[in-house]
N, C-alpha and C. Protein backbone atom coordinates (compact mmCIF):
# COMPACT_ATOMS: atom_id res chain seq x y z
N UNK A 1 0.85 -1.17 0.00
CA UNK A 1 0.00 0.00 0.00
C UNK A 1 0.90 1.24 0.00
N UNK A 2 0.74 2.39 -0.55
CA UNK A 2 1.50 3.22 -0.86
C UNK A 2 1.05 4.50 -0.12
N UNK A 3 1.88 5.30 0.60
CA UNK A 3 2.07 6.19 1.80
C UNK A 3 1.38 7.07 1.91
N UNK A 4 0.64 7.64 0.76
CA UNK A 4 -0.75 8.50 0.35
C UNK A 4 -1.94 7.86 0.88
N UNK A 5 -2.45 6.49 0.62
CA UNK A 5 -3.19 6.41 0.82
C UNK A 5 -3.63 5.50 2.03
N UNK A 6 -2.53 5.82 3.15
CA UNK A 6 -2.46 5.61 4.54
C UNK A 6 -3.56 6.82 4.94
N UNK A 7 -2.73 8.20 4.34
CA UNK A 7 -3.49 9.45 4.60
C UNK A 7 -4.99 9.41 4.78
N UNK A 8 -5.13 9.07 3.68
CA UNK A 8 -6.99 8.30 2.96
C UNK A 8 -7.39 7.61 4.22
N UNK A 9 -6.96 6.67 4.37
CA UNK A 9 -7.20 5.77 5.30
C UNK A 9 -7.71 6.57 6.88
N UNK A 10 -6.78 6.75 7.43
CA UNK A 10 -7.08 7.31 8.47
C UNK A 10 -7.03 8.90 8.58
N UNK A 11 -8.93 9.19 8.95
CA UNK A 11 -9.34 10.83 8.62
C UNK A 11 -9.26 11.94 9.58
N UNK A 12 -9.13 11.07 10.65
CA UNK A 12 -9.07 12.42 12.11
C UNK A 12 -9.14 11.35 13.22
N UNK A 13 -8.34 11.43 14.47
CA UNK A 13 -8.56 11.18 15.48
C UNK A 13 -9.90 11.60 15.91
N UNK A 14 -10.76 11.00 16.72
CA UNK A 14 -11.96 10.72 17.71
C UNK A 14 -11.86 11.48 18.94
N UNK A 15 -11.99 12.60 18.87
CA UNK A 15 -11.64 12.94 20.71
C UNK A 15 -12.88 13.64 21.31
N UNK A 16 -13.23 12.23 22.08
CA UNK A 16 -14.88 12.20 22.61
C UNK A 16 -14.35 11.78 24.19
N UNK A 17 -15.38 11.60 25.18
CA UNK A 17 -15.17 11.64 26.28
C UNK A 17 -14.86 10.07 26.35
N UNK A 18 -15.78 8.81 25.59
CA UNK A 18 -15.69 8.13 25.86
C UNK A 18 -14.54 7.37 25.63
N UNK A 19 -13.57 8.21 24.12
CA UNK A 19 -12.25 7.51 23.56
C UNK A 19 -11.17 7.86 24.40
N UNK A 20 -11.16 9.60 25.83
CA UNK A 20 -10.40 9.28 26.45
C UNK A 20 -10.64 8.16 27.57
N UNK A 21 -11.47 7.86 27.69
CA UNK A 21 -11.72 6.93 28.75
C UNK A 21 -10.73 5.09 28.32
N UNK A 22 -11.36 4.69 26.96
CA UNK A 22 -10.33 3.70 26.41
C UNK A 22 -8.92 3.98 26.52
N UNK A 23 -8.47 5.20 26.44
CA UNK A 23 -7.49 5.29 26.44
C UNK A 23 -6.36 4.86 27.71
N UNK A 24 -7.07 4.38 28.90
CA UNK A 24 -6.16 3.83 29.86
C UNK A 24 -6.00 2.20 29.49
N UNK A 25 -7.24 1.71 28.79
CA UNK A 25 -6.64 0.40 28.19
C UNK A 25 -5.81 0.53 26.88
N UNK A 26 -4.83 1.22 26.31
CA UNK A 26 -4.01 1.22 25.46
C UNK A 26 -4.89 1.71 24.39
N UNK A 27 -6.17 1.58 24.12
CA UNK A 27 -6.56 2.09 22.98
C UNK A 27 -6.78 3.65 22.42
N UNK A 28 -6.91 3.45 21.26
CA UNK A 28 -6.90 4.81 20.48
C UNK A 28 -8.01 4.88 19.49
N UNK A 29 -9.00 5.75 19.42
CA UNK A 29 -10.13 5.77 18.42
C UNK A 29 -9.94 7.05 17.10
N UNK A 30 -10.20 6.28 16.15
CA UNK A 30 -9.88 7.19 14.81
C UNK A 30 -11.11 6.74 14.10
N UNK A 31 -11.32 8.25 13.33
CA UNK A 31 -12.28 8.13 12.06
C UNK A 31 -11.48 7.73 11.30
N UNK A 32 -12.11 6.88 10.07
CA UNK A 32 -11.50 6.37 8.92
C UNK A 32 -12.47 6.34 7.93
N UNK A 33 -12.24 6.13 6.79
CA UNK A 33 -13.05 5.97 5.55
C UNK A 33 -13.44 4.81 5.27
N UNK A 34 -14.78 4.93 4.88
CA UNK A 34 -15.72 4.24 4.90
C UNK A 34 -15.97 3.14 4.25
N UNK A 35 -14.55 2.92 3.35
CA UNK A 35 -14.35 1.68 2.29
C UNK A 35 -12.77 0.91 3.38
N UNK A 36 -12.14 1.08 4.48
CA UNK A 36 -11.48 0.98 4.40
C UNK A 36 -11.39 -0.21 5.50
N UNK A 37 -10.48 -1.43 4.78
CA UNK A 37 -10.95 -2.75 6.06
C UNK A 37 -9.97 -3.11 7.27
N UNK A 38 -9.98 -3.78 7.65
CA UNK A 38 -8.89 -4.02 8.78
C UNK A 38 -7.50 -3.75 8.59
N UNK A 39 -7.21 -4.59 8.04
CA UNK A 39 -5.60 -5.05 7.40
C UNK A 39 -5.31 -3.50 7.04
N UNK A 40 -6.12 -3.04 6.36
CA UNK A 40 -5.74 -1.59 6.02
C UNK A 40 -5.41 -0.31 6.91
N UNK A 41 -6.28 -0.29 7.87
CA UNK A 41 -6.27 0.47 9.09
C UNK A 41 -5.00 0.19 10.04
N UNK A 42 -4.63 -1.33 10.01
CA UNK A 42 -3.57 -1.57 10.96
C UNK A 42 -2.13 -0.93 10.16
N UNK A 43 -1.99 -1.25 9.08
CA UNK A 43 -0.98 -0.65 8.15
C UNK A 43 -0.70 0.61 8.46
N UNK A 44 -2.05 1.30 8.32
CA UNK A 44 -1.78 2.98 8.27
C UNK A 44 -1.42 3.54 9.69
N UNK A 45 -1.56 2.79 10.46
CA UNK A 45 -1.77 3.28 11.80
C UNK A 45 0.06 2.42 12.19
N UNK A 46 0.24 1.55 12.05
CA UNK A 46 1.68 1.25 12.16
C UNK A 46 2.61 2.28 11.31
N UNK A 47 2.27 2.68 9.98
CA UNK A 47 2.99 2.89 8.94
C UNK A 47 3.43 4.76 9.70
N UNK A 48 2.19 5.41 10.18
CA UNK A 48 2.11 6.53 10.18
C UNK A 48 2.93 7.04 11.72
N UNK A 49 2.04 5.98 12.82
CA UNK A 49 2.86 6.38 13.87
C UNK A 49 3.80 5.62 14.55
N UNK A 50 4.44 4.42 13.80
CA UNK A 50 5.73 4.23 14.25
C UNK A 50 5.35 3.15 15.40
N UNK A 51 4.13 2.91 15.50
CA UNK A 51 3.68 1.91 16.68
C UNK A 51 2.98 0.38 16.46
N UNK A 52 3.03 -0.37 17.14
CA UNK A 52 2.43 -2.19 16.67
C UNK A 52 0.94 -1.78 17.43
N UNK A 53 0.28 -2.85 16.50
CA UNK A 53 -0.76 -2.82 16.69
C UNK A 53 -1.08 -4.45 16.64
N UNK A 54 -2.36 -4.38 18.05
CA UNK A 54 -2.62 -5.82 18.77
C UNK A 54 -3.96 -6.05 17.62
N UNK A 55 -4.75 -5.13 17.88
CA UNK A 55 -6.42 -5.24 17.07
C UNK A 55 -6.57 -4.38 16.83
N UNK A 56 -8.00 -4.02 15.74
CA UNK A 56 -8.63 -3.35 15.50
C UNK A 56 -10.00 -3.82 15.10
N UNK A 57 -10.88 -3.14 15.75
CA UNK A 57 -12.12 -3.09 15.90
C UNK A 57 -13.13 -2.14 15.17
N UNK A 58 -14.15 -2.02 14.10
CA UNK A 58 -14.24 -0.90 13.52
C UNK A 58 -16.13 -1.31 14.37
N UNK A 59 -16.41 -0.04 13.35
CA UNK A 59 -17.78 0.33 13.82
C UNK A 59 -18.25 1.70 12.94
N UNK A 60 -19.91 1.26 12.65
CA UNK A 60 -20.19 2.28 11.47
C UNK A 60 -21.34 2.74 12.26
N UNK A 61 -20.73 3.99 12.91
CA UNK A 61 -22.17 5.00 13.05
C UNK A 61 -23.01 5.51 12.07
N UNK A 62 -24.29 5.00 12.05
CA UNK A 62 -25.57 5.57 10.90
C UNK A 62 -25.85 6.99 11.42
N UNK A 63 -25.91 7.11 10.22
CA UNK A 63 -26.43 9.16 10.02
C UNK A 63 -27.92 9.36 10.71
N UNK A 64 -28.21 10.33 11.74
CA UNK A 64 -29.36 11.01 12.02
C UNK A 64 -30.20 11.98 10.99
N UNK A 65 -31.38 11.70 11.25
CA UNK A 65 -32.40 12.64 10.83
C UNK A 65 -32.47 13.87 11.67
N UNK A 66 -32.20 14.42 11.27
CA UNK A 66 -31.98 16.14 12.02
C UNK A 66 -33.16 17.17 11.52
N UNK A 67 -33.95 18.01 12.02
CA UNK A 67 -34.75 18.74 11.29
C UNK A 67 -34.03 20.25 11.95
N UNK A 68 -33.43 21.07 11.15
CA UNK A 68 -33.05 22.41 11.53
C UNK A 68 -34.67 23.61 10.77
N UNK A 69 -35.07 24.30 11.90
CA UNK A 69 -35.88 25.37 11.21
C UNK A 69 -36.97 24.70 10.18
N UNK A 70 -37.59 24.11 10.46
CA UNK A 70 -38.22 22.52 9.63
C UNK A 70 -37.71 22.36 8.49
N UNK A 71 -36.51 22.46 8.13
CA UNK A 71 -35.53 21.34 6.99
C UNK A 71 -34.97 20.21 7.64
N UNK A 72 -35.64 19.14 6.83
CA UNK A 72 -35.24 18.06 7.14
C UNK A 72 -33.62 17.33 6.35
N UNK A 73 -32.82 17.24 7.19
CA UNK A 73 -31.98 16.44 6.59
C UNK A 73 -30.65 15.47 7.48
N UNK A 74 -30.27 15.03 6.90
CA UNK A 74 -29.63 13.79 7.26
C UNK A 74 -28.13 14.23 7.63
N UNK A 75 -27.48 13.61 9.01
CA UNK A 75 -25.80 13.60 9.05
C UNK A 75 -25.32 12.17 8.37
N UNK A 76 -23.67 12.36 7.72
CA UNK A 76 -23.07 11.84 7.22
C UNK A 76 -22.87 10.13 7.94
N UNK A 77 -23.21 8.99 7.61
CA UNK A 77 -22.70 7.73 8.28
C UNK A 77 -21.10 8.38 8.19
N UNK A 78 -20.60 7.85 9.69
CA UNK A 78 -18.82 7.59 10.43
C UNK A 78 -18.44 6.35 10.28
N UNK A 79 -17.76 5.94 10.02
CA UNK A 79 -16.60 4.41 10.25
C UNK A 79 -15.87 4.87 11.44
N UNK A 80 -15.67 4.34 12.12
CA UNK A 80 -14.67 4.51 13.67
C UNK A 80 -13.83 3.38 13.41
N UNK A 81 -12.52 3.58 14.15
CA UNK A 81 -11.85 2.00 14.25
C UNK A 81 -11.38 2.47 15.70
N UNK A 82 -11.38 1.65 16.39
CA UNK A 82 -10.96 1.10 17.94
C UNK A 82 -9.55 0.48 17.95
N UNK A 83 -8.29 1.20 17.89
CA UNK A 83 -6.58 0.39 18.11
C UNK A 83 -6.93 -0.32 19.26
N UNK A 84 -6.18 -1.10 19.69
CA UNK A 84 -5.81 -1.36 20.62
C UNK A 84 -4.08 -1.98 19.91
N UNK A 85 -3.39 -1.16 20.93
CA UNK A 85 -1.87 -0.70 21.04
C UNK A 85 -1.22 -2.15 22.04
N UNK A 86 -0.30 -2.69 21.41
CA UNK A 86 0.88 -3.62 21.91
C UNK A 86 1.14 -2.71 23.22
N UNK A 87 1.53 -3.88 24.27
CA UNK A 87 1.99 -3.24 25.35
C UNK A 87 3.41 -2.22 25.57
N UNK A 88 2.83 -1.13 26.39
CA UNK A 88 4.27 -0.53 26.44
C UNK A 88 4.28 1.20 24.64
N UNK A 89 3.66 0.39 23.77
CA UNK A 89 3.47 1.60 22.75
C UNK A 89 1.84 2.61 23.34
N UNK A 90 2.31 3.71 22.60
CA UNK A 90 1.41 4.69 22.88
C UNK A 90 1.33 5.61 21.86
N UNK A 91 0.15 6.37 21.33
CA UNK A 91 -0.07 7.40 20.29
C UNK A 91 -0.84 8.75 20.80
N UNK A 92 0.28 9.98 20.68
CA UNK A 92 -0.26 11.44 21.30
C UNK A 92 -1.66 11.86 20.51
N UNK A 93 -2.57 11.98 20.40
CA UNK A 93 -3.12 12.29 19.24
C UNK A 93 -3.49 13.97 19.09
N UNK A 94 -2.90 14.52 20.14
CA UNK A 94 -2.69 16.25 20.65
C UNK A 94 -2.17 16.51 19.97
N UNK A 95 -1.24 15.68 18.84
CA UNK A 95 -0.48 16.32 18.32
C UNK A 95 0.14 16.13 17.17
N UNK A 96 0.35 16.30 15.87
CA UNK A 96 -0.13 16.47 14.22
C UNK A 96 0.84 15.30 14.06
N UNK A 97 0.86 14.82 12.76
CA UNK A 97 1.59 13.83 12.21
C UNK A 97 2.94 14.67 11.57
C-alpha cells in the first residue's frame, strides 16, 4: 500500500469523552473511511505512527435525521476503528503527524 493512501485511510482522530476513557486500556479511536478494512487500518496506523498494533475493531455510526428550522436532513454515516496498542506503545493524538 502506498504512503498516500495511509493518509486516505485514516481521517481524524476521535476525541470524545468516551475515547479518552479507552485510552487507559491502550486504545486509540480514529475516524477512517468508509471503504477501508482491517488489514488496512492496521498498516496505516503502524505505517504513520511508528507503533504495533494488537487489534482493531471498527464500527459504522448511521447518520441522524436532524430537522433544523423545519428542513429536514440527514448527518453523514462515520466508520470509527478502535486500536488497541501492543503493550508498552502509545499514540499522542494532541499532536499532528
Amino acid at each position: 500500500m502506498t504512503d498516500l493512501r495511509h493518509y486516505d485511510v485514516i481521517v481524524s482522530p476521535a476525541i470524545t469523552e468516551k475515547s479518552t476513557l479507552v485510552s487507559e486500556y491502550n486504545q486509540v479511536v480514529f475516524n477512517v473511511a468508509k471503504d477501508a478494512s482491517k488489514p488496512e487500518i492496521k498498516a496505516a496506523v503502524e505505517a504513520l505512527f511508528g507503533v504495533k498494533v494488537k487489534a482493531v475493531n471498527t464500527l459504522v455510526r448511521k447518520g441522524k435525521t436532524k430537522r433544523f428550522r423545519g428542513f429536514s436532513g440527514k448527518q453523514k454515516d462515520v466508520k470509527k476503528a478502535v486500536i488497541t496498542l501492543v503493550d508498552g506503545q502509545s499514540i499522542d493524538v494532541s499532536t499532528g503527524i
